[in-house]
C-alpha atoms as a PDB file:
ATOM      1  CA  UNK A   1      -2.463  11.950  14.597  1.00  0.00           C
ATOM      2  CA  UNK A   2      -2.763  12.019  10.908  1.00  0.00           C
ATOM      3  CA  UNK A   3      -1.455  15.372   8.460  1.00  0.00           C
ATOM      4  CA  UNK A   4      -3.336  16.830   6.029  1.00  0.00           C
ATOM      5  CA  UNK A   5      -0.880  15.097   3.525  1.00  0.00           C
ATOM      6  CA  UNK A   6      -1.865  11.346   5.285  1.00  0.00           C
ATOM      7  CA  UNK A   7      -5.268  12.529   4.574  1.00  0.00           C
ATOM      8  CA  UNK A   8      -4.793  13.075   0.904  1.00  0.00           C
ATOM      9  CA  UNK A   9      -2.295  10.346  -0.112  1.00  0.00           C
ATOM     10  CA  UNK A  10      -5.417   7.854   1.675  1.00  0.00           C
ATOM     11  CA  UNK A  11      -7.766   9.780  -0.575  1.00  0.00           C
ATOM     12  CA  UNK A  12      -5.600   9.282  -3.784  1.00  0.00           C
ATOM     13  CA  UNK A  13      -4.648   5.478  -2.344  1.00  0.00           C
ATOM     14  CA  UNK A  14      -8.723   4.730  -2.077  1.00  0.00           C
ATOM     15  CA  UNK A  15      -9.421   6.018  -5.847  1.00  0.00           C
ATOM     16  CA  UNK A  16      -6.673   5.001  -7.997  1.00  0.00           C
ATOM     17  CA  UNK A  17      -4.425   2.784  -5.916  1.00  0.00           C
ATOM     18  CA  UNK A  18      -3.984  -0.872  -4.498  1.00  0.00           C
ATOM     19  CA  UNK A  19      -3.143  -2.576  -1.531  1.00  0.00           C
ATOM     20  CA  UNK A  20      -1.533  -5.782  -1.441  1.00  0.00           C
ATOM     21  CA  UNK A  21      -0.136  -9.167   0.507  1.00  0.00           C
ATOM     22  CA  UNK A  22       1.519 -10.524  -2.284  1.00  0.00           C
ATOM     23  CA  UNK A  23       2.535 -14.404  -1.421  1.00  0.00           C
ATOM     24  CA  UNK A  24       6.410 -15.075  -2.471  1.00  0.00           C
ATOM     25  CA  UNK A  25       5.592 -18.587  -2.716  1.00  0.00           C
ATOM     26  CA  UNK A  26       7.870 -21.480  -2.160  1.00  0.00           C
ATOM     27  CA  UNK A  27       8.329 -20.763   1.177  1.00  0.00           C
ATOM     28  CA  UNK A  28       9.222 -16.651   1.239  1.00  0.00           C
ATOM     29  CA  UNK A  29       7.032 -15.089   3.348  1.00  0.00           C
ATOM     30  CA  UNK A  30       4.626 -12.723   1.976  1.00  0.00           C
ATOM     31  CA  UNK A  31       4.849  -8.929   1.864  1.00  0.00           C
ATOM     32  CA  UNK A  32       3.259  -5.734   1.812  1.00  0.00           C
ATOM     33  CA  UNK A  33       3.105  -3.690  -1.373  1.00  0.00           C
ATOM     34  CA  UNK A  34       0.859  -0.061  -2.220  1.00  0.00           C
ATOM     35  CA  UNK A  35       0.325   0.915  -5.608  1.00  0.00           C
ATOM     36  CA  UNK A  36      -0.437   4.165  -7.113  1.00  0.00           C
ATOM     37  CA  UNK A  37      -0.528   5.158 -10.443  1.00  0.00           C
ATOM     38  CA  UNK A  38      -1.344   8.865 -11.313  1.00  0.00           C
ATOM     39  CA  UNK A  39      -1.069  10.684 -14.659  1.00  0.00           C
ATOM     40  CA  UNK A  40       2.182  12.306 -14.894  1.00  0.00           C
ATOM     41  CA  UNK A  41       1.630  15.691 -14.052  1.00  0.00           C
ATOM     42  CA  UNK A  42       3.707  18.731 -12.213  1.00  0.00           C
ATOM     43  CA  UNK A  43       1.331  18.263  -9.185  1.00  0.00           C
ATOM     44  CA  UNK A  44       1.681  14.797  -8.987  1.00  0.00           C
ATOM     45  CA  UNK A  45       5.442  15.222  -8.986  1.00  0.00           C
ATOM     46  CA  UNK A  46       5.362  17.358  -6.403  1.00  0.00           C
ATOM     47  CA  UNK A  47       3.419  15.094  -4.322  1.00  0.00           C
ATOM     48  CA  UNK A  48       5.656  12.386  -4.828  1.00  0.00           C
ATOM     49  CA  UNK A  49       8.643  15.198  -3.775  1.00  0.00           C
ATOM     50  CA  UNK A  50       6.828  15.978  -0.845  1.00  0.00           C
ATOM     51  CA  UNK A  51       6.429  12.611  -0.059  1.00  0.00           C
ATOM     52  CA  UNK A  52      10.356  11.742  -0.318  1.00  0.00           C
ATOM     53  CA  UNK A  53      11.172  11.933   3.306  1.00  0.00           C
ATOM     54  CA  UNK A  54      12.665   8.655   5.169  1.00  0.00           C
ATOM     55  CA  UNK A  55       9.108   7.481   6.368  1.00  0.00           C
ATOM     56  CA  UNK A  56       7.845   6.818   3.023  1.00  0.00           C
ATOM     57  CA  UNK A  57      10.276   5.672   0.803  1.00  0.00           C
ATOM     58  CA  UNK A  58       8.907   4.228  -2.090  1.00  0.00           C
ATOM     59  CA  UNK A  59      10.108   3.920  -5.947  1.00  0.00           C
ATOM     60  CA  UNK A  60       8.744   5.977  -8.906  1.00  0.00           C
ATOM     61  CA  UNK A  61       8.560   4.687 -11.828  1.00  0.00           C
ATOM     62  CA  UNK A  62       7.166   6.424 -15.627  1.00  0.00           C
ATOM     63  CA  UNK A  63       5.063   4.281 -17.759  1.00  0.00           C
ATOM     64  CA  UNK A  64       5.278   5.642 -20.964  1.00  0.00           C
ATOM     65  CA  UNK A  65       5.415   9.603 -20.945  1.00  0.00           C
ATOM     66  CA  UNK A  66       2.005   9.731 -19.232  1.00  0.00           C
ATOM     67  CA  UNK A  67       1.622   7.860 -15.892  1.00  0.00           C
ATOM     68  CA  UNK A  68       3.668   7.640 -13.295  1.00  0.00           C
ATOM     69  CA  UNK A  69       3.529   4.917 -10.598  1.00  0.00           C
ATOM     70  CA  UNK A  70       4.805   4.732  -6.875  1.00  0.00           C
ATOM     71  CA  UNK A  71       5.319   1.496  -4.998  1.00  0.00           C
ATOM     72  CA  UNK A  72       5.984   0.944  -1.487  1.00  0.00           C
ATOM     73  CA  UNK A  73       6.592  -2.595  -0.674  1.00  0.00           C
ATOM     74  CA  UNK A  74       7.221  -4.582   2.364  1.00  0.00           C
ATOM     75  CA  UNK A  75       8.483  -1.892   5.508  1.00  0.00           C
ATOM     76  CA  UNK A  76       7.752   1.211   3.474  1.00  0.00           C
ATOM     77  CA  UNK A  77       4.176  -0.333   2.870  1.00  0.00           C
ATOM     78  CA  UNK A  78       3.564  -0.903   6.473  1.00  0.00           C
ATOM     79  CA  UNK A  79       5.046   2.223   7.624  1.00  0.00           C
ATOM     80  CA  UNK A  80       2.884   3.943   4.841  1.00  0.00           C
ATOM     81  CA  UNK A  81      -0.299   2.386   6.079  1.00  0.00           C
ATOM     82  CA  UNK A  82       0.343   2.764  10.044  1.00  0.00           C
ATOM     83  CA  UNK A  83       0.350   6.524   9.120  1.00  0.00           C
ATOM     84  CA  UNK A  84      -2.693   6.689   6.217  1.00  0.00           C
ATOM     85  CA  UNK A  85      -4.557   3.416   7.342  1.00  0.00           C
ATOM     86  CA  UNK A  86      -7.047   5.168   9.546  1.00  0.00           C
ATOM     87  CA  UNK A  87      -7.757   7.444   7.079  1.00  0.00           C
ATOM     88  CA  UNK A  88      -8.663   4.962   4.330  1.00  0.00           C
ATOM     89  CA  UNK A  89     -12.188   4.871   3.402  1.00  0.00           C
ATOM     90  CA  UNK A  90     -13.041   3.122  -0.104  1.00  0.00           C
ATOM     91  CA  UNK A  91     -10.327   0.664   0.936  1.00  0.00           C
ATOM     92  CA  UNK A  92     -11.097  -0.162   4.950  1.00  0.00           C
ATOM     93  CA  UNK A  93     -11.739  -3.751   4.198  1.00  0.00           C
ATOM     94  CA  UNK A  94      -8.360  -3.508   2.725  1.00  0.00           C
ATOM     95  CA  UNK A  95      -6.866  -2.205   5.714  1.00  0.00           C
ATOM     96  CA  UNK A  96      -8.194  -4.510   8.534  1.00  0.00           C
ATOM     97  CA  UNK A  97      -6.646  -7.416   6.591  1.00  0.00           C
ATOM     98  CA  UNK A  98      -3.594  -5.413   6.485  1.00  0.00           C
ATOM     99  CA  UNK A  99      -3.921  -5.318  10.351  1.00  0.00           C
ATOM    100  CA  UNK A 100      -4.121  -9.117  10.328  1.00  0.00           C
ATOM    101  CA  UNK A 101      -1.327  -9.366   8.405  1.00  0.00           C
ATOM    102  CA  UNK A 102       0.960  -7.811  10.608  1.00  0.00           C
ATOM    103  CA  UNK A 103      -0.460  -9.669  13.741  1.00  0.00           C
ATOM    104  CA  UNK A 104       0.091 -12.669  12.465  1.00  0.00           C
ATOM    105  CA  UNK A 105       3.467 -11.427  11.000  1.00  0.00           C
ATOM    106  CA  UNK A 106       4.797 -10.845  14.530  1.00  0.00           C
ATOM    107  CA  UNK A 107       3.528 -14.494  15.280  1.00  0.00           C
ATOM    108  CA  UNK A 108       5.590 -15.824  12.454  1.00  0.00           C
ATOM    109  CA  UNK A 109       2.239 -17.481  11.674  1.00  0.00           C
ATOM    110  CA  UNK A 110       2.960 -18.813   7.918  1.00  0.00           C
ATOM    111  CA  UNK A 111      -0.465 -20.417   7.348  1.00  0.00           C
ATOM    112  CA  UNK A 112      -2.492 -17.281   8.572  1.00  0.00           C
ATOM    113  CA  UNK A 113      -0.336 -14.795   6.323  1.00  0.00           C
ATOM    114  CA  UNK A 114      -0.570 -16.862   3.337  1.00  0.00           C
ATOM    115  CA  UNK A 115      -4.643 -17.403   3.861  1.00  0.00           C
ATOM    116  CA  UNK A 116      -5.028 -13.253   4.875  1.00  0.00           C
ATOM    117  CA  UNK A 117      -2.913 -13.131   1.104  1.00  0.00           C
ATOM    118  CA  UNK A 118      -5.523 -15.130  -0.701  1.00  0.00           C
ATOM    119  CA  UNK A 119      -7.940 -13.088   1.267  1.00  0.00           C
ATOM    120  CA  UNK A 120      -6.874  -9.969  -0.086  1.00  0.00           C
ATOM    121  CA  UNK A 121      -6.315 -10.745  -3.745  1.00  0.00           C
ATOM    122  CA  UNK A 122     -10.179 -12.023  -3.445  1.00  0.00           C
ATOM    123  CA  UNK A 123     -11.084  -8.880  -1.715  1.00  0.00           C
ATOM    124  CA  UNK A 124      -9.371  -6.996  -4.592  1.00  0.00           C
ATOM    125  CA  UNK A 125     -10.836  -8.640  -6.953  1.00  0.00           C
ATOM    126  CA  UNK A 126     -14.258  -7.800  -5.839  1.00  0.00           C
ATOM    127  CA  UNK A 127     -13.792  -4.057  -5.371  1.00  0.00           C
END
């Protein structure tokens, strides 16, 4: 059952972040990867400390002296999204491809993980 804090990292995820199959091409087989980029504010630090427990891993990175962004890519990603998936609203469409994904990931299905990649970045495009 999904926290409070699932609830509100969906809610930030659905406004100012991204969700992703990015396709390694030449053969690597595409991954996962959640984006978030926040301005760089006490609060939003202590998010992102809240958030630094095992589950979510993820990297932090400062653009400038203003923004910070957090990636989780690949395993983080999906554990990420099996936890704040359900929650998503703005970015549902986003998340039943992600279900795909890992359906056919299990499969080792190449062709329908690199087709559910072009579907995203289409999907992405158009929200």
């Amino acid at each position: 059952m999904p926290d409070f804090i699932d609830f509100y990292l969906a809610g930030l995820i659905d406004g100012d972040g991204s969700i992703s199959i990015i396709d390694r091409g030449r053969g690597g087989k595409p991954y996962l990867m959640v984006q978030l980029s926040q301005l760089d504010t006490p609060e939003f630090r202590g998010l992102i400390a809240e958030l630094d427990r095992p589950i979510w891993g993820g990297d932090v990175t400062t653009a400038g002296r203003k923004v910070s962004r957090t990636a989780w890519c690949g395993k983080n990603a999906e554990e990420l999204l099996s936890r704040i998936g359900p929650c998503l609203k703005l970015k549902a469409r986003q998340w039943g491809l992600v279900k795909e994904f890992l359906a056919a990931r299990t499969t080792d299905n190449m062709g329908a993980m690199l087709m559910l990649a072009e579907d995203m970045q289409t999907l992405n495009k158009e929200t």
